[in-house]
C-alpha atoms as a PDB file:
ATOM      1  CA  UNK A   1     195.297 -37.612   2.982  1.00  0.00           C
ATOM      2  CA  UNK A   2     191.961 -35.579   1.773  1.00  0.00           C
ATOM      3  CA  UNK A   3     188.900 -35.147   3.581  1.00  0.00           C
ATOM      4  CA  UNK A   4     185.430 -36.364   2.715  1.00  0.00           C
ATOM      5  CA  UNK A   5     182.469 -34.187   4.041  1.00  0.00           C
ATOM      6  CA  UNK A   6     182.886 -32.112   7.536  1.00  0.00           C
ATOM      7  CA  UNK A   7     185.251 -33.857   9.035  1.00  0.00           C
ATOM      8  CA  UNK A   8     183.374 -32.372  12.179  1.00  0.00           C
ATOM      9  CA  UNK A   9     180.707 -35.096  12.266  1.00  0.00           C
ATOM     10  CA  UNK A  10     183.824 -37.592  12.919  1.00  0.00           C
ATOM     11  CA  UNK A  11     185.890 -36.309  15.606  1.00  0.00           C
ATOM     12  CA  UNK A  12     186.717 -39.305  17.101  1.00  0.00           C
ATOM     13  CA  UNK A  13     188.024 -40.931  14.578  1.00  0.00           C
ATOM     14  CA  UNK A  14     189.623 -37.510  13.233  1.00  0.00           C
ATOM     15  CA  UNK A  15     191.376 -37.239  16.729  1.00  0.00           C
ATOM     16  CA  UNK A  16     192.774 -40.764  16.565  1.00  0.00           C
ATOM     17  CA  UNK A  17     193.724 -40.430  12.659  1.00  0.00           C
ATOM     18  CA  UNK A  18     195.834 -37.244  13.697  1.00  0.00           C
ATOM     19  CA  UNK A  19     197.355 -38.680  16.816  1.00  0.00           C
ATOM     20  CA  UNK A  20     198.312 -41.808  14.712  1.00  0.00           C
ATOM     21  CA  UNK A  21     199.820 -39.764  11.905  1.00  0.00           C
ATOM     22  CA  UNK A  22     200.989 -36.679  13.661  1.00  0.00           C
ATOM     23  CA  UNK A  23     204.799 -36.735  14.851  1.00  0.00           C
ATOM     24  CA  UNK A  24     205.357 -35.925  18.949  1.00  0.00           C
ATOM     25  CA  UNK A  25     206.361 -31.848  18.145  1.00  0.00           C
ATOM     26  CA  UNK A  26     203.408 -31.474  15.927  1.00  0.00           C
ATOM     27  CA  UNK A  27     200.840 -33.422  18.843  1.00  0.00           C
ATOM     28  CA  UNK A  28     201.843 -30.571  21.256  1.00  0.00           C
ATOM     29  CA  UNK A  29     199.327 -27.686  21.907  1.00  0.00           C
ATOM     30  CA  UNK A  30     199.438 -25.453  24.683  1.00  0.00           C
ATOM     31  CA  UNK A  31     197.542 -26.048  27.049  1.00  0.00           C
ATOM     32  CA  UNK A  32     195.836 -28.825  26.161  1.00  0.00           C
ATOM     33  CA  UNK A  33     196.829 -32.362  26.648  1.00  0.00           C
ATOM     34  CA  UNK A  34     196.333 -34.929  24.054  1.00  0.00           C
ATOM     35  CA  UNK A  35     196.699 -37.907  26.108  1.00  0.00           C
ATOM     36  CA  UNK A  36     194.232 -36.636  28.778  1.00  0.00           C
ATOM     37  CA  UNK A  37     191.787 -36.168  26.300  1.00  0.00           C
ATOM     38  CA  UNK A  38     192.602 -39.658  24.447  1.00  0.00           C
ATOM     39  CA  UNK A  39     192.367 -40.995  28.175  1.00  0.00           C
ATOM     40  CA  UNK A  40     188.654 -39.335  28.190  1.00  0.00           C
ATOM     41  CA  UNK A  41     187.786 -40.711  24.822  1.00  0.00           C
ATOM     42  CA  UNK A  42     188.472 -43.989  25.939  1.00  0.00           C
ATOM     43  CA  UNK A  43     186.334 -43.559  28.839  1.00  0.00           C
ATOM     44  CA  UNK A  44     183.652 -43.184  26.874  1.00  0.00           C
ATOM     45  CA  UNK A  45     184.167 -45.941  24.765  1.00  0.00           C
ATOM     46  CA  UNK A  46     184.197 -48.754  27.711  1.00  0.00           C
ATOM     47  CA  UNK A  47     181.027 -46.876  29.383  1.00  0.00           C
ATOM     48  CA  UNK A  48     179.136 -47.215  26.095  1.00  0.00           C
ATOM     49  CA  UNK A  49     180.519 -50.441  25.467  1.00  0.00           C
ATOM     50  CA  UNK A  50     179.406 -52.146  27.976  1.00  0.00           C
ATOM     51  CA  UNK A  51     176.475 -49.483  28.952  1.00  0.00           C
ATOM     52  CA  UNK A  52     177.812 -49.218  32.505  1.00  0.00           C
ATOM     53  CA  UNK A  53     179.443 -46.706  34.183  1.00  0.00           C
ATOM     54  CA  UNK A  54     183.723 -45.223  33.854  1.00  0.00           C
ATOM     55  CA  UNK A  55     185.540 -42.853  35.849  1.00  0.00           C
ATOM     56  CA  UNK A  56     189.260 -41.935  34.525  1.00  0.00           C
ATOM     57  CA  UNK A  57     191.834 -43.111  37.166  1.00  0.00           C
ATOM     58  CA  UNK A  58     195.162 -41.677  35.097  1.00  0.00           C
ATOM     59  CA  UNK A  59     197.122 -38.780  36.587  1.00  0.00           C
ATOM     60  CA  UNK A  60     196.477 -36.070  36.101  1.00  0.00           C
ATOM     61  CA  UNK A  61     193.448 -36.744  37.863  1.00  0.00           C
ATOM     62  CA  UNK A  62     190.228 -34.684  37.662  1.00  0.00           C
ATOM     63  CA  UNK A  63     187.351 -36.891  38.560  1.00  0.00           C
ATOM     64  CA  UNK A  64     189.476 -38.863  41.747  1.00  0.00           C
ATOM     65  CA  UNK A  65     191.676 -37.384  43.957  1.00  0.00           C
ATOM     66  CA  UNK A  66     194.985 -36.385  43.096  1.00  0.00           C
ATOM     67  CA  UNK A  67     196.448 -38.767  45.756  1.00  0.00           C
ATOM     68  CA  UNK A  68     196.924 -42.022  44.999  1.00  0.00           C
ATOM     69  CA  UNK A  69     195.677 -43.109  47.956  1.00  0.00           C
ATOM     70  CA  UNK A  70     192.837 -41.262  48.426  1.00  0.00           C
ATOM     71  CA  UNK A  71     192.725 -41.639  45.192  1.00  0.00           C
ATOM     72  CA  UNK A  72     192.061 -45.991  45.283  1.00  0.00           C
ATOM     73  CA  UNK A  73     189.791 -45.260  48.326  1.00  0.00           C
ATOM     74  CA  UNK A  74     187.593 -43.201  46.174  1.00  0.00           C
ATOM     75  CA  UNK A  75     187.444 -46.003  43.487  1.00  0.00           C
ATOM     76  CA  UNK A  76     186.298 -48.775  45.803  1.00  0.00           C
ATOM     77  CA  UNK A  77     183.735 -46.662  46.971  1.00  0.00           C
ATOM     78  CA  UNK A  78     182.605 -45.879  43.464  1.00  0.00           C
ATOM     79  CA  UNK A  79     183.270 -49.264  42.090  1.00  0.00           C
ATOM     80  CA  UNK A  80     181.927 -50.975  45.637  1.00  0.00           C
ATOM     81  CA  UNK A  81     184.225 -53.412  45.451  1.00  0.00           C
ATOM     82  CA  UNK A  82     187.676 -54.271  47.225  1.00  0.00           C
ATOM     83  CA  UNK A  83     188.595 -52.890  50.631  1.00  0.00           C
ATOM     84  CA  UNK A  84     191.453 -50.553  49.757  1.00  0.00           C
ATOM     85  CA  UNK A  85     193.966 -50.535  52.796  1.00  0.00           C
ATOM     86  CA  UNK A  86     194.624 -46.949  53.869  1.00  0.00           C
ATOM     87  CA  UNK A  87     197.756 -47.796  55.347  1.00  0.00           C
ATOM     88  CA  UNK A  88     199.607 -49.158  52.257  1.00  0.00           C
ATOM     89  CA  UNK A  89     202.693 -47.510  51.402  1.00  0.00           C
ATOM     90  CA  UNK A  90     201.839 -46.525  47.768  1.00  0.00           C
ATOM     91  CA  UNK A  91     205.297 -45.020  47.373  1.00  0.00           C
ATOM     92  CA  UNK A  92     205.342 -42.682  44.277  1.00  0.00           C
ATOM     93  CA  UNK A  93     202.536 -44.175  42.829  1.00  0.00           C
ATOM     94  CA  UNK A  94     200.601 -42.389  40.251  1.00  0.00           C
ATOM     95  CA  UNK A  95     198.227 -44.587  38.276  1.00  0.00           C
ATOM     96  CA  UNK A  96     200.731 -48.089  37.967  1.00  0.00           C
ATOM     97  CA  UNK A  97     199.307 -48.032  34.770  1.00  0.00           C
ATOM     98  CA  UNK A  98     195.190 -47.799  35.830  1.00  0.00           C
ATOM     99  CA  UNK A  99     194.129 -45.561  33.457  1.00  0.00           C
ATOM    100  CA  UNK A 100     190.603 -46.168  33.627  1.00  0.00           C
ATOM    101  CA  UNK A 101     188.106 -48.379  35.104  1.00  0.00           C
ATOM    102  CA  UNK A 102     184.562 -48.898  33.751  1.00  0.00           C
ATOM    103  CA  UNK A 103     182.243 -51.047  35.606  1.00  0.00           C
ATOM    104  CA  UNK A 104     178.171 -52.656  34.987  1.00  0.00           C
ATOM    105  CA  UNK A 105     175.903 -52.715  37.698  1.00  0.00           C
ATOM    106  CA  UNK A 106     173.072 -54.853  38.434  1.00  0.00           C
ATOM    107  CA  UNK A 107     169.744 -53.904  40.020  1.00  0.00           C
ATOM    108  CA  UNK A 108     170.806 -55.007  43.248  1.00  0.00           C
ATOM    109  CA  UNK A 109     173.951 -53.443  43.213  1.00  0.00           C
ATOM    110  CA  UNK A 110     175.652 -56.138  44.931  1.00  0.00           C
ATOM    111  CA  UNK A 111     179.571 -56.907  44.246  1.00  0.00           C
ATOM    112  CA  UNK A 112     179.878 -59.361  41.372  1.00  0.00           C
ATOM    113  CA  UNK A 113     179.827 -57.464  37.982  1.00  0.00           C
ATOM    114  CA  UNK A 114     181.482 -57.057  35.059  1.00  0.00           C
ATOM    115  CA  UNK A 115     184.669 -54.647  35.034  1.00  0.00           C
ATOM    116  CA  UNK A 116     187.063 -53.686  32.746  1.00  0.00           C
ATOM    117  CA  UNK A 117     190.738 -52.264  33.725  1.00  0.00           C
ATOM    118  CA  UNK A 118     192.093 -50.275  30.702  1.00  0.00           C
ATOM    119  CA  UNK A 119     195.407 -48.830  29.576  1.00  0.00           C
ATOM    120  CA  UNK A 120     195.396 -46.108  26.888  1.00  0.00           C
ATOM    121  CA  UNK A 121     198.720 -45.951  24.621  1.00  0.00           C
ATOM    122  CA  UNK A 122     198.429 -42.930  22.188  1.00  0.00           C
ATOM    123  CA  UNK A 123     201.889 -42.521  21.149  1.00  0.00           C
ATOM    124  CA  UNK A 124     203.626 -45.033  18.314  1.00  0.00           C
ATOM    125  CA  UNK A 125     205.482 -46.456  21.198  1.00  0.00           C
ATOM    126  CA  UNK A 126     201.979 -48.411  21.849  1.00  0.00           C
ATOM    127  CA  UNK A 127     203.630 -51.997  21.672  1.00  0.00           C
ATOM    128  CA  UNK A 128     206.175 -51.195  24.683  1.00  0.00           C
ATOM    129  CA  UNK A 129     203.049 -50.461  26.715  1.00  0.00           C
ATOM    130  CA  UNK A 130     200.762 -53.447  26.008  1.00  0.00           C
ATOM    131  CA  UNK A 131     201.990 -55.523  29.404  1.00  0.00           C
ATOM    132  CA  UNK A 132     202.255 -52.628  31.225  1.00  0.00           C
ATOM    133  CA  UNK A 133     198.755 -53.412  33.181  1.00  0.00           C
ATOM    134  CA  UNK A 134     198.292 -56.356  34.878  1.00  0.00           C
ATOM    135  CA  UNK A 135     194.318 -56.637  36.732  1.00  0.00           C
ATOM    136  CA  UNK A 136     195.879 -59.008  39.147  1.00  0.00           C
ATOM    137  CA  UNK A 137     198.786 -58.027  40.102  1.00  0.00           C
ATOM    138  CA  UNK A 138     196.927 -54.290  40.536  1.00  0.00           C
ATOM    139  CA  UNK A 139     194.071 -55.624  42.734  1.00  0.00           C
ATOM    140  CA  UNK A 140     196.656 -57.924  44.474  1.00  0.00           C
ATOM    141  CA  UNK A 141     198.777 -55.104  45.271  1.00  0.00           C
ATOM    142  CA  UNK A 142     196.756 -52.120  46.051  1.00  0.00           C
ATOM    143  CA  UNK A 143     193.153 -53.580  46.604  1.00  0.00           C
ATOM    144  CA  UNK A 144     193.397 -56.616  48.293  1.00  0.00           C
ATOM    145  CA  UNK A 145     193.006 -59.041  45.792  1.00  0.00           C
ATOM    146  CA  UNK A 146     190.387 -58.742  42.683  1.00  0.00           C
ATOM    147  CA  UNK A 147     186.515 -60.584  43.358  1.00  0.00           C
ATOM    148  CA  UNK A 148     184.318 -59.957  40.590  1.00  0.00           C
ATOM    149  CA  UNK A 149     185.632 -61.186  36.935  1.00  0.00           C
ATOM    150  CA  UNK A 150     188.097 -57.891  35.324  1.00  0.00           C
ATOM    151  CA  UNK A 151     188.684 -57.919  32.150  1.00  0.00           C
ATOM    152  CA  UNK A 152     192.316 -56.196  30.721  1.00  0.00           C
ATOM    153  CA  UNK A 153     191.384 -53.600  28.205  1.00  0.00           C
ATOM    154  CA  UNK A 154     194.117 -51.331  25.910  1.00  0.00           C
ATOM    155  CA  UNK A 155     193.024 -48.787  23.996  1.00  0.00           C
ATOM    156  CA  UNK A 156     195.370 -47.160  20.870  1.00  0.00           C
ATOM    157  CA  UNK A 157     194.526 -44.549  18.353  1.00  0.00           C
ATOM    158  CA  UNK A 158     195.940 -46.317  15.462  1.00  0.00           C
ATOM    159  CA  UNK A 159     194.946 -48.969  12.978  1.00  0.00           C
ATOM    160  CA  UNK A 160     196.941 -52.671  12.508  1.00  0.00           C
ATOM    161  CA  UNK A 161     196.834 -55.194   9.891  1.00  0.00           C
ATOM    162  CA  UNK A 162     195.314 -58.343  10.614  1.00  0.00           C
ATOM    163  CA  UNK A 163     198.500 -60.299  11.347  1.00  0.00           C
ATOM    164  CA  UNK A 164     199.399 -57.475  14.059  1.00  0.00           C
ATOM    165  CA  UNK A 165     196.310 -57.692  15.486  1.00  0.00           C
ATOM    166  CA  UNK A 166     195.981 -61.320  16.316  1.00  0.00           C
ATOM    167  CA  UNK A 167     199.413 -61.511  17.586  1.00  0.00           C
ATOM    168  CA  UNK A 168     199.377 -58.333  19.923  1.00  0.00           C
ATOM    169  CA  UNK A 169     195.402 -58.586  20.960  1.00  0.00           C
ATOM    170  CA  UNK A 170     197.003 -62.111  23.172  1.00  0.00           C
ATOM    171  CA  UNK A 171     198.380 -59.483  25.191  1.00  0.00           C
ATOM    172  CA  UNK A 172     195.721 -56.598  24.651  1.00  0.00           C
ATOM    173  CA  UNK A 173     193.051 -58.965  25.686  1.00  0.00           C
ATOM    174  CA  UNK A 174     189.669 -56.452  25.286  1.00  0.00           C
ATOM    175  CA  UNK A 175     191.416 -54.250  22.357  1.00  0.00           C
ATOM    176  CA  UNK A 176     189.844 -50.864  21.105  1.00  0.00           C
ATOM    177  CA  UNK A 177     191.803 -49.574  17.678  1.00  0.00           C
ATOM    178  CA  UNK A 178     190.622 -46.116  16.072  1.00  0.00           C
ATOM    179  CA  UNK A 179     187.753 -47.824  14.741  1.00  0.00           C
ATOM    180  CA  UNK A 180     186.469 -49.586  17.764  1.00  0.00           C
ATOM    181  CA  UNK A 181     186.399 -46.426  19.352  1.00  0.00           C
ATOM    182  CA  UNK A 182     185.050 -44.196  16.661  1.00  0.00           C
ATOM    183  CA  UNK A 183     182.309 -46.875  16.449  1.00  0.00           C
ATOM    184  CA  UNK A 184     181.661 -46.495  20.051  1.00  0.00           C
ATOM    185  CA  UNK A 185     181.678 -42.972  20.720  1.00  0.00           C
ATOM    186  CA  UNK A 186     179.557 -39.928  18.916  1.00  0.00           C
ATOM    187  CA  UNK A 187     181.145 -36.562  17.694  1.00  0.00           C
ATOM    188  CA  UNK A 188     179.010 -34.160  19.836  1.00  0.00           C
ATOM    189  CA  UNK A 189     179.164 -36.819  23.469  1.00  0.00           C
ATOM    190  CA  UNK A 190     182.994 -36.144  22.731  1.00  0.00           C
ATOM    191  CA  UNK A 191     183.261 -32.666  22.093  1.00  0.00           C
ATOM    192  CA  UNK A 192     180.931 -31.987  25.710  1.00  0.00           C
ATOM    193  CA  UNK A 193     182.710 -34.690  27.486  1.00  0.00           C
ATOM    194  CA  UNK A 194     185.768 -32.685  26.498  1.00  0.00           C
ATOM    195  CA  UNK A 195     184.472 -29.189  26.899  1.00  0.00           C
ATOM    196  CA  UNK A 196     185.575 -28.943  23.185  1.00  0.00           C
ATOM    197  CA  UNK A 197     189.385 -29.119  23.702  1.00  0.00           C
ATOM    198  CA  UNK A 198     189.206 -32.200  21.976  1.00  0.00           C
ATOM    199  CA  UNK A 199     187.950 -30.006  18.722  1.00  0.00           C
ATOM    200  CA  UNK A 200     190.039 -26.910  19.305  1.00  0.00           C
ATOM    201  CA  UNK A 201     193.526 -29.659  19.138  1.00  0.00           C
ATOM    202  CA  UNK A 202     191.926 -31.034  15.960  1.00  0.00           C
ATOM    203  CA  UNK A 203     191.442 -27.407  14.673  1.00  0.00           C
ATOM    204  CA  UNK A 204     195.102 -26.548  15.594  1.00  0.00           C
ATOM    205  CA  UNK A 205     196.576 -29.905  14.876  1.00  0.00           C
ATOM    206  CA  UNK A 206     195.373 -30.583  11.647  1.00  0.00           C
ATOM    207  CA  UNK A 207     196.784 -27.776   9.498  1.00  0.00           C
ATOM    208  CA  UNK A 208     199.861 -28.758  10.406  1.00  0.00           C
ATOM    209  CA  UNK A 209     199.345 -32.316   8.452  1.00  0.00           C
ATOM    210  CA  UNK A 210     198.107 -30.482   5.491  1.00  0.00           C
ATOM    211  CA  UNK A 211     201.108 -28.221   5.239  1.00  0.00           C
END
């Protein structure tokens, strides 16, 4: 494919472009990890989506606690919602699939508020993912049973024909494709939200496309 312009200005949609085009060996950069940063980048779609606020739930985590546990009691507080039972056997638990959770407030801060649950697939194995997280069956399971409306959201880098699309988004329910995202999210609010890695695996990753 040939670039337009500095393909800079677009590195969302760059980033998604490459990890939908890109093969598994050439996605691989040491020490930085692609789907942690496509995991971020769909954070910030969802916040600025709904104009609310995220926090990433997937393991690795960074922004929760590494135990799953603490992990869910963190995100209720956060969320301030649910009543997280700190006795559950989580078993090996790391995310069940909760890769991030964006929420809307209202002045009064009181529960009942819009939230979405979303599931980011960046590999071409997307499809085999798309049931993977179930709202429910999460909040039934791990929170006590979901109160205010969630809404299922699933997040891919790549782009679908129409046909695709309205048969898989049944399952996808809120769907964000490269473009939904790139819409959503600016080149520089990436890059910081990143600290840059997300530029530095473009810079690396993309030479290897062109070769």
């Amino acid at each position: 494919f040939a670039l337009k312009g500095n393909w800079r200005d677009y590195i969302p949609y760059v980033f998604c472009l490459l990890l939908s085009f890109a093969d598994e060996k050439m996605k691989k950069t040491k020490g930085i990890k692609h789907e942690v940063i496509f995991e971020n980048l769909s954070c910030l779609a969802a916040r600025n989506y709904i104009g609310g606020d995220v926090v990433r739930f997937g393991a690795p985590r960074k922004d929760l606690p590494s135990s799953f546990r603490e992990a869910l009691s963190k995100l209720c507080e956060k969320v301030g919602e649910w009543s997280h039972s700190k006795t559950a056997k989580t078993l090996h638990a790391q995310d069940d699939g909760l890769d991030l959770v964006a929420w809307k407030w209202f002045p009064d801060h009181r529960m009942g508020k819009l939230i979405l649950f979303g599931h980011c697939a960046s590999g071409h194995n997307w499809q085999d993912k798309i049931n993977e997280l179930q709202p429910s069956d999460f909040c039934s399971k791990w929170l006590g049973g979901d109160k205010s409306p969630i809404v299922k959201t699933f997040f891919i880098p790549h782009l679908l024909s129409r046909d695709v699309w309205d048969n898989r988004a049944i399952s996808a329910k809120l769907f964000f494709d490269r473009c939904r995202i790139a819409h959503s999210v600016k080149s520089d609010e990436f890059c910081a939200y990143t600290n840059n890695e997300s530029l530095q695996w473009c810079e690396k990753v993309l030479p290897r496309l062109k070769a």
